[in-house]
PDB file of N, CA and C in Angstrom:
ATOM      1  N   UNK A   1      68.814 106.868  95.713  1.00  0.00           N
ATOM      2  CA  UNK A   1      69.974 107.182  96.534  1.00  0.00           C
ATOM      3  C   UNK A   1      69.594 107.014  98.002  1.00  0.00           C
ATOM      4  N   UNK A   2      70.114 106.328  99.170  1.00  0.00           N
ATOM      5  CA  UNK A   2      69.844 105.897 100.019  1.00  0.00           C
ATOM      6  C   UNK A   2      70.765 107.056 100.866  1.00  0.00           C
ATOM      7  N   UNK A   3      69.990 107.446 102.274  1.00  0.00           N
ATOM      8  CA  UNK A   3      70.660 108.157 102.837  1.00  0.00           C
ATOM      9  C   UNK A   3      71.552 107.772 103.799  1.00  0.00           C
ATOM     10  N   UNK A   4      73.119 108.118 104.507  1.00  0.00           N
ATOM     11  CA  UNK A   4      73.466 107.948 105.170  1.00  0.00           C
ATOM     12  C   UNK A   4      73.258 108.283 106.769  1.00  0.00           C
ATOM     13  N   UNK A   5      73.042 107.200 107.291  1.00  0.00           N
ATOM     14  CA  UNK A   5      73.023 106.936 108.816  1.00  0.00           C
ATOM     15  C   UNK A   5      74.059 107.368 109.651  1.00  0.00           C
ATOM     16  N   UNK A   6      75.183 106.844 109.198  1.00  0.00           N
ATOM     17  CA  UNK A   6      76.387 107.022 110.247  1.00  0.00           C
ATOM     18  C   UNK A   6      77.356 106.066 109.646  1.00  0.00           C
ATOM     19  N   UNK A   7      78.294 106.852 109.991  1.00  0.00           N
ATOM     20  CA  UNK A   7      79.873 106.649 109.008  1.00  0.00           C
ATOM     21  C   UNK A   7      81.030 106.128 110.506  1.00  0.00           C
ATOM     22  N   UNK A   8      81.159 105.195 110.070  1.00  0.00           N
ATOM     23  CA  UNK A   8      82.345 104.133 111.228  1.00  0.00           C
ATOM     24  C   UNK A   8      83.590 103.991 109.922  1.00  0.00           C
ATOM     25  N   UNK A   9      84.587 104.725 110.279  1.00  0.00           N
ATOM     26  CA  UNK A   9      85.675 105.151 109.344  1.00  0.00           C
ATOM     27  C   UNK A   9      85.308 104.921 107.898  1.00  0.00           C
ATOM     28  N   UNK A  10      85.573 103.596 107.080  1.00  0.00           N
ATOM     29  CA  UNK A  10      85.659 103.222 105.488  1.00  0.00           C
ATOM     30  C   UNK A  10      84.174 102.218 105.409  1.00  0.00           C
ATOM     31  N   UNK A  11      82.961 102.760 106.500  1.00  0.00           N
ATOM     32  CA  UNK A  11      81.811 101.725 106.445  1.00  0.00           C
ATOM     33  C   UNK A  11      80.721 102.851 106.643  1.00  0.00           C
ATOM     34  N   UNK A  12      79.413 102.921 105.694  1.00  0.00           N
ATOM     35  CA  UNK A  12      78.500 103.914 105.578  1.00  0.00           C
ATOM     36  C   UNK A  12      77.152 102.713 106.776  1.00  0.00           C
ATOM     37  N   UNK A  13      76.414 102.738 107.046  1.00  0.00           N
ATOM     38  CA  UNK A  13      75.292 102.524 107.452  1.00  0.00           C
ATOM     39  C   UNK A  13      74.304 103.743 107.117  1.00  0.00           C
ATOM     40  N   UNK A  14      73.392 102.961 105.981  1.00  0.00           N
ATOM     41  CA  UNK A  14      72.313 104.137 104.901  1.00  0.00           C
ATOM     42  C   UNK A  14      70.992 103.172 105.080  1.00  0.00           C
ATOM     43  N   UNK A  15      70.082 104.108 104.888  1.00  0.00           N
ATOM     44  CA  UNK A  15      68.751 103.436 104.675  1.00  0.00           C
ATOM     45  C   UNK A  15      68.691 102.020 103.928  1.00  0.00           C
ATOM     46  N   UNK A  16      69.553 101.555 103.151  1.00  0.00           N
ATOM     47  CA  UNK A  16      69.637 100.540 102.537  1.00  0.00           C
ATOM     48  C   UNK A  16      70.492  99.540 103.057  1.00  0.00           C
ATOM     49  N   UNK A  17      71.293  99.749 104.100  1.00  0.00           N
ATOM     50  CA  UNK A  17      72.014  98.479 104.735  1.00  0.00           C
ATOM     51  C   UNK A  17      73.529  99.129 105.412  1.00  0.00           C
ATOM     52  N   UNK A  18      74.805  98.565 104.601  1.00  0.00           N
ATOM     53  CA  UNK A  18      75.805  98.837 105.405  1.00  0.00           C
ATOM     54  C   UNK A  18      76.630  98.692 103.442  1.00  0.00           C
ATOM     55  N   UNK A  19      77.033 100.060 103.644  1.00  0.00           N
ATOM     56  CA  UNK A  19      78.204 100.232 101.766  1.00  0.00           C
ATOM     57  C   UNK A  19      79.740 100.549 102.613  1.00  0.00           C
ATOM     58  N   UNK A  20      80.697  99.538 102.007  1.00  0.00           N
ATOM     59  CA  UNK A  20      81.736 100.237 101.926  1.00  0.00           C
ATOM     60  C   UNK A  20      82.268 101.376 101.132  1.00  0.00           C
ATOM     61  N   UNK A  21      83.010 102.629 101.865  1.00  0.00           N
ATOM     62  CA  UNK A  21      83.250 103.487 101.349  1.00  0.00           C
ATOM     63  C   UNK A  21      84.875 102.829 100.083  1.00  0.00           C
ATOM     64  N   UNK A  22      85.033 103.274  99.108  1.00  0.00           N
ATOM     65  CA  UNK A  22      86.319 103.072  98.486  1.00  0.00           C
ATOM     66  C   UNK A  22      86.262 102.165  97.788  1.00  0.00           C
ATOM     67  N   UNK A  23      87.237 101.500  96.993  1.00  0.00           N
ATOM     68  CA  UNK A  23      86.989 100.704  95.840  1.00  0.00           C
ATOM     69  C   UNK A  23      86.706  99.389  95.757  1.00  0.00           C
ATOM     70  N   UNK A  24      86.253  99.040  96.915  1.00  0.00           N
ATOM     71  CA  UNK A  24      86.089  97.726  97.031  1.00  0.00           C
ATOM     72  C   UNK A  24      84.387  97.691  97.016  1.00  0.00           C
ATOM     73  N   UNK A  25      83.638  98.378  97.013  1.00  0.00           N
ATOM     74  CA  UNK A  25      82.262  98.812  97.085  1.00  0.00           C
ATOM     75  C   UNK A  25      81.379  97.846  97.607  1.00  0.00           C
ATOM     76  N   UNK A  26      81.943  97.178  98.836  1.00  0.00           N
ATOM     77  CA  UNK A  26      80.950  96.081  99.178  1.00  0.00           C
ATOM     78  C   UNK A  26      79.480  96.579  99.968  1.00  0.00           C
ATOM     79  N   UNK A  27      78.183  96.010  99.760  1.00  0.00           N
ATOM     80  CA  UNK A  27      77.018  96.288 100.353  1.00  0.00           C
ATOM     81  C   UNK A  27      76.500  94.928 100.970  1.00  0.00           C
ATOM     82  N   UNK A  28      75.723  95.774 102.092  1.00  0.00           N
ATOM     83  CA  UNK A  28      74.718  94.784 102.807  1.00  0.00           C
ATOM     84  C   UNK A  28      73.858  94.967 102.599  1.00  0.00           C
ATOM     85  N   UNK A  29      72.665  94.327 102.546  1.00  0.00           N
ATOM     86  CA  UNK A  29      70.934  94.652 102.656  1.00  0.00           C
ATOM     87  C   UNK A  29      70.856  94.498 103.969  1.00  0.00           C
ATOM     88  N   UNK A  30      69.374  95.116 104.367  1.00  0.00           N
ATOM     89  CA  UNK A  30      69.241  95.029 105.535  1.00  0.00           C
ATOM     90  C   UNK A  30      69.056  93.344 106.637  1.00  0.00           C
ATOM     91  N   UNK A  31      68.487  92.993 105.149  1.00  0.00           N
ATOM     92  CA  UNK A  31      68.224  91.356 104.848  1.00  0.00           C
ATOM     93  C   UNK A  31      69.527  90.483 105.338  1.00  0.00           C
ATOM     94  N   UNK A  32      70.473  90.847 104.563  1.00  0.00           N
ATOM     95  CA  UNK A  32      71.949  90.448 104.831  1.00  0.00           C
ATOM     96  C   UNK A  32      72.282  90.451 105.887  1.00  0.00           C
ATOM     97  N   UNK A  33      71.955  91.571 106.613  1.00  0.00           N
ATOM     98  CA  UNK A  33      72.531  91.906 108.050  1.00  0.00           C
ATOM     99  C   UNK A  33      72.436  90.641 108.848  1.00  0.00           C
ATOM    100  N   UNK A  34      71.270  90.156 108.851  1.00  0.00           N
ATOM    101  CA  UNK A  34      70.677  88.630 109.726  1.00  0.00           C
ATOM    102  C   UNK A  34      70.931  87.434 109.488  1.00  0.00           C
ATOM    103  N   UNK A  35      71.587  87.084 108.053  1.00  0.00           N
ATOM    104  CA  UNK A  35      72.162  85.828 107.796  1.00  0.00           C
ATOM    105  C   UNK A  35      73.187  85.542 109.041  1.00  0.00           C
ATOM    106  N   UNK A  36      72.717  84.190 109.241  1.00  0.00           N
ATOM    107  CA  UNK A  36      73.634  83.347 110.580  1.00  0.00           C
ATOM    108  C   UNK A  36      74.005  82.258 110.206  1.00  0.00           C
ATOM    109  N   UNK A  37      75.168  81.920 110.751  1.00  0.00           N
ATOM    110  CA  UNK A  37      75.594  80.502 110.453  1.00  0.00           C
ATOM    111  C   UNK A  37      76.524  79.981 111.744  1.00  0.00           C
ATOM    112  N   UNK A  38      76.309  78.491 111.974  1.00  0.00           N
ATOM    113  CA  UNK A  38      76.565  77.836 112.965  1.00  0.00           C
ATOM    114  C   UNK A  38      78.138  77.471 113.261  1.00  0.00           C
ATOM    115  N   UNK A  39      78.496  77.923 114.805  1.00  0.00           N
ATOM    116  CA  UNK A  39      80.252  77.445 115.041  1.00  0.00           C
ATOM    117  C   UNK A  39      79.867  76.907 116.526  1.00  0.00           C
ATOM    118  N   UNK A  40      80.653  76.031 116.466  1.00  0.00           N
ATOM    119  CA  UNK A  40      80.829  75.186 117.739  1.00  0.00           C
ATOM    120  C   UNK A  40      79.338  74.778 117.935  1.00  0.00           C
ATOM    121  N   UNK A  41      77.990  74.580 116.937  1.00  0.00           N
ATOM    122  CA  UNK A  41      77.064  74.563 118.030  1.00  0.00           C
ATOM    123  C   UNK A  41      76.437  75.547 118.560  1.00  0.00           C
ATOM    124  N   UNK A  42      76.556  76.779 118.266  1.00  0.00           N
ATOM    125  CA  UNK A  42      76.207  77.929 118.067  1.00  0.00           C
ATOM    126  C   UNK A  42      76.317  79.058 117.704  1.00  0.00           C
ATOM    127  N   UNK A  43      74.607  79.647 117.391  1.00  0.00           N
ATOM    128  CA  UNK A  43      74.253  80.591 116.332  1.00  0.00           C
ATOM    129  C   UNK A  43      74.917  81.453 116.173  1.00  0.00           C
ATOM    130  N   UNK A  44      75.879  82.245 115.237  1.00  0.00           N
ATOM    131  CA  UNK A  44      76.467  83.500 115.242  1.00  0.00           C
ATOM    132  C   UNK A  44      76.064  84.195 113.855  1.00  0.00           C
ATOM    133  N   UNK A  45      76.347  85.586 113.719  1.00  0.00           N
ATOM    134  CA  UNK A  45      76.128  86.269 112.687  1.00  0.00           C
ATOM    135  C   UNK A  45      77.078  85.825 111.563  1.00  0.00           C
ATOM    136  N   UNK A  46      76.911  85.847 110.504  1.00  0.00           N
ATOM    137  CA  UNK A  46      77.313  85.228 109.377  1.00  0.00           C
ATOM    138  C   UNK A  46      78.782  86.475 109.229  1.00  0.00           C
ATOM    139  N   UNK A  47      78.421  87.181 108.314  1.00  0.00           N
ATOM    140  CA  UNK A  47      79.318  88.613 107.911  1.00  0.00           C
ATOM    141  C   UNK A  47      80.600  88.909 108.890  1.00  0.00           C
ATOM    142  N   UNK A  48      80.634  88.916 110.129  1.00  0.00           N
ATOM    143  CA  UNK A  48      81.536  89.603 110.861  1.00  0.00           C
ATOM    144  C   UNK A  48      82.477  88.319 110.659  1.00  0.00           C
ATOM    145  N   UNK A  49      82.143  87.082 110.532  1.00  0.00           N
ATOM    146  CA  UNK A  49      83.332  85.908 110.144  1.00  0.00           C
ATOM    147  C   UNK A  49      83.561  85.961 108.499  1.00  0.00           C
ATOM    148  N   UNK A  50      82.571  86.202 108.308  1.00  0.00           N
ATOM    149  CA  UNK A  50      83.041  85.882 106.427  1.00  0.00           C
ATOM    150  C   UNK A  50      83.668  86.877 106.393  1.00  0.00           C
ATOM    151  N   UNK A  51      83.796  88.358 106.503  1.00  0.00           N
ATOM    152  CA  UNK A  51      84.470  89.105 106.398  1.00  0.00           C
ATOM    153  C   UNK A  51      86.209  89.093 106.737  1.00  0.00           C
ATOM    154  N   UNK A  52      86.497  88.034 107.742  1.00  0.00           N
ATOM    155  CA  UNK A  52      87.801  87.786 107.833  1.00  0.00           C
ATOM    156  C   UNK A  52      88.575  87.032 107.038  1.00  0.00           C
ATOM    157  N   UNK A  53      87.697  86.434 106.297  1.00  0.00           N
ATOM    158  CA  UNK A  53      88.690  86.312 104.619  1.00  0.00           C
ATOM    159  C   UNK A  53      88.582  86.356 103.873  1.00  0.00           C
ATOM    160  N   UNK A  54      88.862  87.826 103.885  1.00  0.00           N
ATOM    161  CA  UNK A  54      88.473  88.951 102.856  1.00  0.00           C
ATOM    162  C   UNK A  54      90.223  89.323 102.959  1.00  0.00           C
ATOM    163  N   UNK A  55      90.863  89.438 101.908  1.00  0.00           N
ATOM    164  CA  UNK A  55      92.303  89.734 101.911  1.00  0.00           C
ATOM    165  C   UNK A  55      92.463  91.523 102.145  1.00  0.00           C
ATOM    166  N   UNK A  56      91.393  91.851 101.392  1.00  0.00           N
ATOM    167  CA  UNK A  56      90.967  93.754 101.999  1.00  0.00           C
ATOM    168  C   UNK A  56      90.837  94.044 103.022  1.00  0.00           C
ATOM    169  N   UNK A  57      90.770  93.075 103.793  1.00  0.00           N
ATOM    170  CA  UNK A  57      90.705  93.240 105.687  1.00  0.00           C
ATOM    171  C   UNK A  57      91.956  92.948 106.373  1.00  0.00           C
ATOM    172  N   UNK A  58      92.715  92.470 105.938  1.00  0.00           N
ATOM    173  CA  UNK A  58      93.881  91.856 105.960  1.00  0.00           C
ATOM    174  C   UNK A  58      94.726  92.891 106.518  1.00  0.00           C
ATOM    175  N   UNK A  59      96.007  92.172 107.478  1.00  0.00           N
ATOM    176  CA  UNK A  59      97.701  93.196 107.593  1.00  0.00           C
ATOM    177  C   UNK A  59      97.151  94.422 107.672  1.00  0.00           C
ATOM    178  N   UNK A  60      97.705  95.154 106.981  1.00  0.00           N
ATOM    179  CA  UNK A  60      97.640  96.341 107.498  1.00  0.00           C
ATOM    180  C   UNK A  60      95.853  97.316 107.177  1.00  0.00           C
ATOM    181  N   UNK A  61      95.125  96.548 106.477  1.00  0.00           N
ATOM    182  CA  UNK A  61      93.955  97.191 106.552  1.00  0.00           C
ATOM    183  C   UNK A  61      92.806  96.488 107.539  1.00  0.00           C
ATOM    184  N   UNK A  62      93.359  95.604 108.674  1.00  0.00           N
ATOM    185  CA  UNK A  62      92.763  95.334 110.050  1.00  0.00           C
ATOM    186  C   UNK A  62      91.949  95.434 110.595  1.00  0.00           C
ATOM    187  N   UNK A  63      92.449  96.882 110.890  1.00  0.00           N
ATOM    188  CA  UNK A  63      91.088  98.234 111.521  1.00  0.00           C
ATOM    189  C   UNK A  63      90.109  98.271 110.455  1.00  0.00           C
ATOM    190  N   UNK A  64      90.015  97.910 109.265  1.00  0.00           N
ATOM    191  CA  UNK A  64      88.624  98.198 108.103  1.00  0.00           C
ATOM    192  C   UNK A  64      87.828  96.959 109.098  1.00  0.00           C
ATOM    193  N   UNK A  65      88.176  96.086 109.856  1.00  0.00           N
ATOM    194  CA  UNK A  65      87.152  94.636 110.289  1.00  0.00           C
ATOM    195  C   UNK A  65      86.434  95.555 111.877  1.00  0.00           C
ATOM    196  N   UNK A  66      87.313  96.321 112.080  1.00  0.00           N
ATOM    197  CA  UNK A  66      86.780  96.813 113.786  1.00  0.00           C
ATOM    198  C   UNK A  66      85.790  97.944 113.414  1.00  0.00           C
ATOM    199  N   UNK A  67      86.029  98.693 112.285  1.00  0.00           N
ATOM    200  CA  UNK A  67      85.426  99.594 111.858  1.00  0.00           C
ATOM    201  C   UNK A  67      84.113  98.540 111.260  1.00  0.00           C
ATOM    202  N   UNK A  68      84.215  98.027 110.484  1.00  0.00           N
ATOM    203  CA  UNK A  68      82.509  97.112 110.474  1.00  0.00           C
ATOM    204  C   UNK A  68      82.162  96.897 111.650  1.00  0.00           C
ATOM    205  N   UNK A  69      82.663  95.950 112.171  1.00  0.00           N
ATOM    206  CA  UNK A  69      81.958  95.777 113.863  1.00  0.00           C
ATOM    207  C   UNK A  69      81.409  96.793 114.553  1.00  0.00           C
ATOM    208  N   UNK A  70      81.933  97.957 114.066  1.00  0.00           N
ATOM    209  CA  UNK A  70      81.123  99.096 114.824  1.00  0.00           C
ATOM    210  C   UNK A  70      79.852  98.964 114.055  1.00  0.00           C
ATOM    211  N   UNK A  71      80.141  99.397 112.606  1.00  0.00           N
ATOM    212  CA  UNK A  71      78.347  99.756 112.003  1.00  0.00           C
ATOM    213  C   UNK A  71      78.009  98.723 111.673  1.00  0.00           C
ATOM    214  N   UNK A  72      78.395  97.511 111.281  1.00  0.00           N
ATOM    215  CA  UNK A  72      77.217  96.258 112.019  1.00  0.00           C
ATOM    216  C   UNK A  72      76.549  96.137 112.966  1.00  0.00           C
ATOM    217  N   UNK A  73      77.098  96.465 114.373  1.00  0.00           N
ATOM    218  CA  UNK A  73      76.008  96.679 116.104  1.00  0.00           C
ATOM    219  C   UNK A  73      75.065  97.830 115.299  1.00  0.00           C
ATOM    220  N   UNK A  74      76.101  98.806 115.285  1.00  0.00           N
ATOM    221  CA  UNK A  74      74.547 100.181 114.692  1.00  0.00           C
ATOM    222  C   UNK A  74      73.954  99.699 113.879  1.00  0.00           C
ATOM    223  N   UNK A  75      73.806  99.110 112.542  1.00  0.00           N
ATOM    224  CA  UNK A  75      72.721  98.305 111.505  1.00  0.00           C
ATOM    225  C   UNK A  75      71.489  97.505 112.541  1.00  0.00           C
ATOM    226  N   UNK A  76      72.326  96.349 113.132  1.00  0.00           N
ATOM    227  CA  UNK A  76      71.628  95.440 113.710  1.00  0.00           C
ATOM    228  C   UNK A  76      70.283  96.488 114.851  1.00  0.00           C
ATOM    229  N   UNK A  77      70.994  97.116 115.730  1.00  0.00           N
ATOM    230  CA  UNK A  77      70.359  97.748 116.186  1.00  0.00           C
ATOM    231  C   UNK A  77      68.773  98.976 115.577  1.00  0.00           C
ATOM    232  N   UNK A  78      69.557  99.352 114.132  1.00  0.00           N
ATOM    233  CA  UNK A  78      68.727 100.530 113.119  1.00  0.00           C
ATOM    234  C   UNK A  78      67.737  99.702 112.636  1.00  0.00           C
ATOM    235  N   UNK A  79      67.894  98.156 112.492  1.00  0.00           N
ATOM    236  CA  UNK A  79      66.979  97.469 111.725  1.00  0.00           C
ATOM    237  C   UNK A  79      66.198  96.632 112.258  1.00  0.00           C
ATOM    238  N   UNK A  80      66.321  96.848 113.721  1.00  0.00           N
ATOM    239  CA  UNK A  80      66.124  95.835 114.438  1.00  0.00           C
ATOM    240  C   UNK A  80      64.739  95.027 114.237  1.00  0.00           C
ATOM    241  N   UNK A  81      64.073  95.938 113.449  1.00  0.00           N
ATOM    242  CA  UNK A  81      62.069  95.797 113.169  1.00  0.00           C
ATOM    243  C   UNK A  81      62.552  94.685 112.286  1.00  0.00           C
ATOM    244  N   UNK A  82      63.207  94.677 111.764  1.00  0.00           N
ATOM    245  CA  UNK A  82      63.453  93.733 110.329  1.00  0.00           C
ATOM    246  C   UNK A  82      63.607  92.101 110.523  1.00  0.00           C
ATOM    247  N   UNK A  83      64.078  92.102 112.086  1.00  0.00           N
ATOM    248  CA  UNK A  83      64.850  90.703 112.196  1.00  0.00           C
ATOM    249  C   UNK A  83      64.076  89.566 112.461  1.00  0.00           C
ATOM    250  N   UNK A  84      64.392  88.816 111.527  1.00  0.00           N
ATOM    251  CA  UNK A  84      63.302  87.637 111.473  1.00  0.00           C
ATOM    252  C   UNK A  84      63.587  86.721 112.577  1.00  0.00           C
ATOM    253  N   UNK A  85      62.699  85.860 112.521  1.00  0.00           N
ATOM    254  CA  UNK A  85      62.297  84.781 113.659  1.00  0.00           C
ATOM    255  C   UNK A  85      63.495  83.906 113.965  1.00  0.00           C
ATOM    256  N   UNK A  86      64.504  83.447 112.920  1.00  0.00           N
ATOM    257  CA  UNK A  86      65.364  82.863 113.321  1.00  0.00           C
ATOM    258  C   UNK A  86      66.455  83.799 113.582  1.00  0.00           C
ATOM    259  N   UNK A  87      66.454  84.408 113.799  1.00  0.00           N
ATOM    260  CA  UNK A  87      67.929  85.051 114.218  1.00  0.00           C
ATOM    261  C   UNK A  87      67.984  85.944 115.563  1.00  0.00           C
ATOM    262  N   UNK A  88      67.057  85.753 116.505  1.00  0.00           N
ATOM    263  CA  UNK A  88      66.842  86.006 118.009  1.00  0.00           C
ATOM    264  C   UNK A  88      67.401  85.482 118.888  1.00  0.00           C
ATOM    265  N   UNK A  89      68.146  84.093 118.767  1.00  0.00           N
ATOM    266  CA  UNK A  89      68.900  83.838 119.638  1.00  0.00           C
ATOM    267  C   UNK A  89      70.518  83.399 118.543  1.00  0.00           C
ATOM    268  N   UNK A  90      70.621  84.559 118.201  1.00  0.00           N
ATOM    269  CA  UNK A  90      71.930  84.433 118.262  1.00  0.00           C
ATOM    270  C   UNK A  90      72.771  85.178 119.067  1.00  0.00           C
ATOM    271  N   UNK A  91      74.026  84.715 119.033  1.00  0.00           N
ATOM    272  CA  UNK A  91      75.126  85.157 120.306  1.00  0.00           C
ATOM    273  C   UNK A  91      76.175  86.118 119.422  1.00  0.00           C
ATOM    274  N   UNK A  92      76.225  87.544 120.184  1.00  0.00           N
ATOM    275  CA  UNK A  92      76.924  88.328 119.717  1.00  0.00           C
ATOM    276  C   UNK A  92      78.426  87.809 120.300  1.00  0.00           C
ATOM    277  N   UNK A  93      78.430  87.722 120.996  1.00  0.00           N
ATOM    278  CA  UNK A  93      79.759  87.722 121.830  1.00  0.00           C
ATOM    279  C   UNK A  93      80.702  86.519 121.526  1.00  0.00           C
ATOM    280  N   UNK A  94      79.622  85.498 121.174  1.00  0.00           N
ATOM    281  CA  UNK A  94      80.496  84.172 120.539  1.00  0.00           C
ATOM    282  C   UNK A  94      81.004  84.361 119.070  1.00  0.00           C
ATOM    283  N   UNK A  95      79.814  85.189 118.193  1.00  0.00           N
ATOM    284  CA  UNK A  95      80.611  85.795 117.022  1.00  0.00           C
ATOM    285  C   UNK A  95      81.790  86.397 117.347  1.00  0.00           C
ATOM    286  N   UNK A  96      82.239  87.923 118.167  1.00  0.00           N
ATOM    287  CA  UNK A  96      83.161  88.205 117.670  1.00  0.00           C
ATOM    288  C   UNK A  96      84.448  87.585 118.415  1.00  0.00           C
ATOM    289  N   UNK A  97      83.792  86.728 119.402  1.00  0.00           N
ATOM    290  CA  UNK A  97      85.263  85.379 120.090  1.00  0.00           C
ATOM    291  C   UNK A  97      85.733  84.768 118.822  1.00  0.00           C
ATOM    292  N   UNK A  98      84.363  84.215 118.281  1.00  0.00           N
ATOM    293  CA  UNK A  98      85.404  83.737 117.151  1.00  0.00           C
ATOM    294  C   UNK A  98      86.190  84.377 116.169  1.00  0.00           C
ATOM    295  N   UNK A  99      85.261  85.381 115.785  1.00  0.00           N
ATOM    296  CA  UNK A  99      85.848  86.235 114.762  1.00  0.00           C
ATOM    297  C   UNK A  99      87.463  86.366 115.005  1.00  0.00           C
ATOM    298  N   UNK A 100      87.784  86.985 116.308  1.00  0.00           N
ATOM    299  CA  UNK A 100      89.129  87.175 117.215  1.00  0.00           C
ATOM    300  C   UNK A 100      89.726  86.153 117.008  1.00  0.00           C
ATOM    301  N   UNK A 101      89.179  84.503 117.508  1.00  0.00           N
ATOM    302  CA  UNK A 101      90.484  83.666 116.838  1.00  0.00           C
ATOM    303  C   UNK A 101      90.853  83.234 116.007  1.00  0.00           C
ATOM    304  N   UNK A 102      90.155  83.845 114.715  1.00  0.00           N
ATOM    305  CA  UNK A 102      90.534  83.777 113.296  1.00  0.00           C
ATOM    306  C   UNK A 102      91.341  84.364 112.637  1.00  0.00           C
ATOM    307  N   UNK A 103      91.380  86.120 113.329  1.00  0.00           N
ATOM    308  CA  UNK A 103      92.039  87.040 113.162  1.00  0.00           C
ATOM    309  C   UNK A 103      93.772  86.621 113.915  1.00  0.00           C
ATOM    310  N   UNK A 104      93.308  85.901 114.922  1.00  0.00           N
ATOM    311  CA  UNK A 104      94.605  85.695 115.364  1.00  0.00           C
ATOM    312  C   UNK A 104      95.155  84.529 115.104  1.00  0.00           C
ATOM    313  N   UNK A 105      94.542  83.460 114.309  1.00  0.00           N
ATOM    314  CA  UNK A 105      95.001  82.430 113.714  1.00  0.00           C
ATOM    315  C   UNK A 105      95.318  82.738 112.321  1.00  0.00           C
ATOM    316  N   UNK A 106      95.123  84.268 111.901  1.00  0.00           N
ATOM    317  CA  UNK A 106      95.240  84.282 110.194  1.00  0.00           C
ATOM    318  C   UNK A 106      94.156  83.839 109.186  1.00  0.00           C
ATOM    319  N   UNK A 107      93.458  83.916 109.801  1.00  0.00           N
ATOM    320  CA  UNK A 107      91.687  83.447 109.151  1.00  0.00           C
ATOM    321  C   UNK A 107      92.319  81.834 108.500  1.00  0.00           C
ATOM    322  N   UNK A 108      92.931  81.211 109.644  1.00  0.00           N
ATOM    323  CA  UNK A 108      93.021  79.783 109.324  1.00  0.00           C
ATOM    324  C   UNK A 108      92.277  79.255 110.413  1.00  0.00           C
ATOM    325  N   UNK A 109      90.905  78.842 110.022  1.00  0.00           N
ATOM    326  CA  UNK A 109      90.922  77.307 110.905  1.00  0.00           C
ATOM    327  C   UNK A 109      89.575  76.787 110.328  1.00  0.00           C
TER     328      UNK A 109
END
């Protein structure tokens, strides 16, 4: 049983990564946390985009994506010993630009 860190509304951050609270029971490893993948040409965090099409994030459950964004920074930050060699220069800020015009394109593009 992994202990809890800190609770950002329907998102646990525990010794073991990042659990959604409720029936959708999604988990991160800490491992997970650092997967990146490339937009425009640069590095961004993987999760905070894949997560926008996720239909559970969707209309009216929205705020479940701002509420990760919170305990994703706290993960990233809790694990920070963990983060491997490639994922040091990635760009927070270009993740959640994009993330934003996905959300506002309807996780179309």
């Amino acid at each position: 049983m992994s202990n809890v860190l800190a609770t950002f509304g329907t998102w646990q951050v525990t010794t073991e990564g990042i659990d959604s609270i409720g029936e959708d029971g999604y988990e991160l490893s800490p491992y997970d946390l650092f997967d990146t993948t490339m937009e425009d040409g640069r590095k961004v965090w993987n999760f905070p985009l894949h997560l926008t099409h996720k239909s559970w994030l969707l209309g009216e459950n929205d705020y479940r994506l701002d509420e990760f964004n919170q305990a994703f920074a706290f993960a990233l930050n809790h694990f920070a010993s963990r983060r491997p060699a490639h994922a040091h220069d990635v760009s927070d800020e270009y993740t959640y630009q994009v993330q934003k015009e996905l959300r506002v394109a309807g996780n179309r593009r």
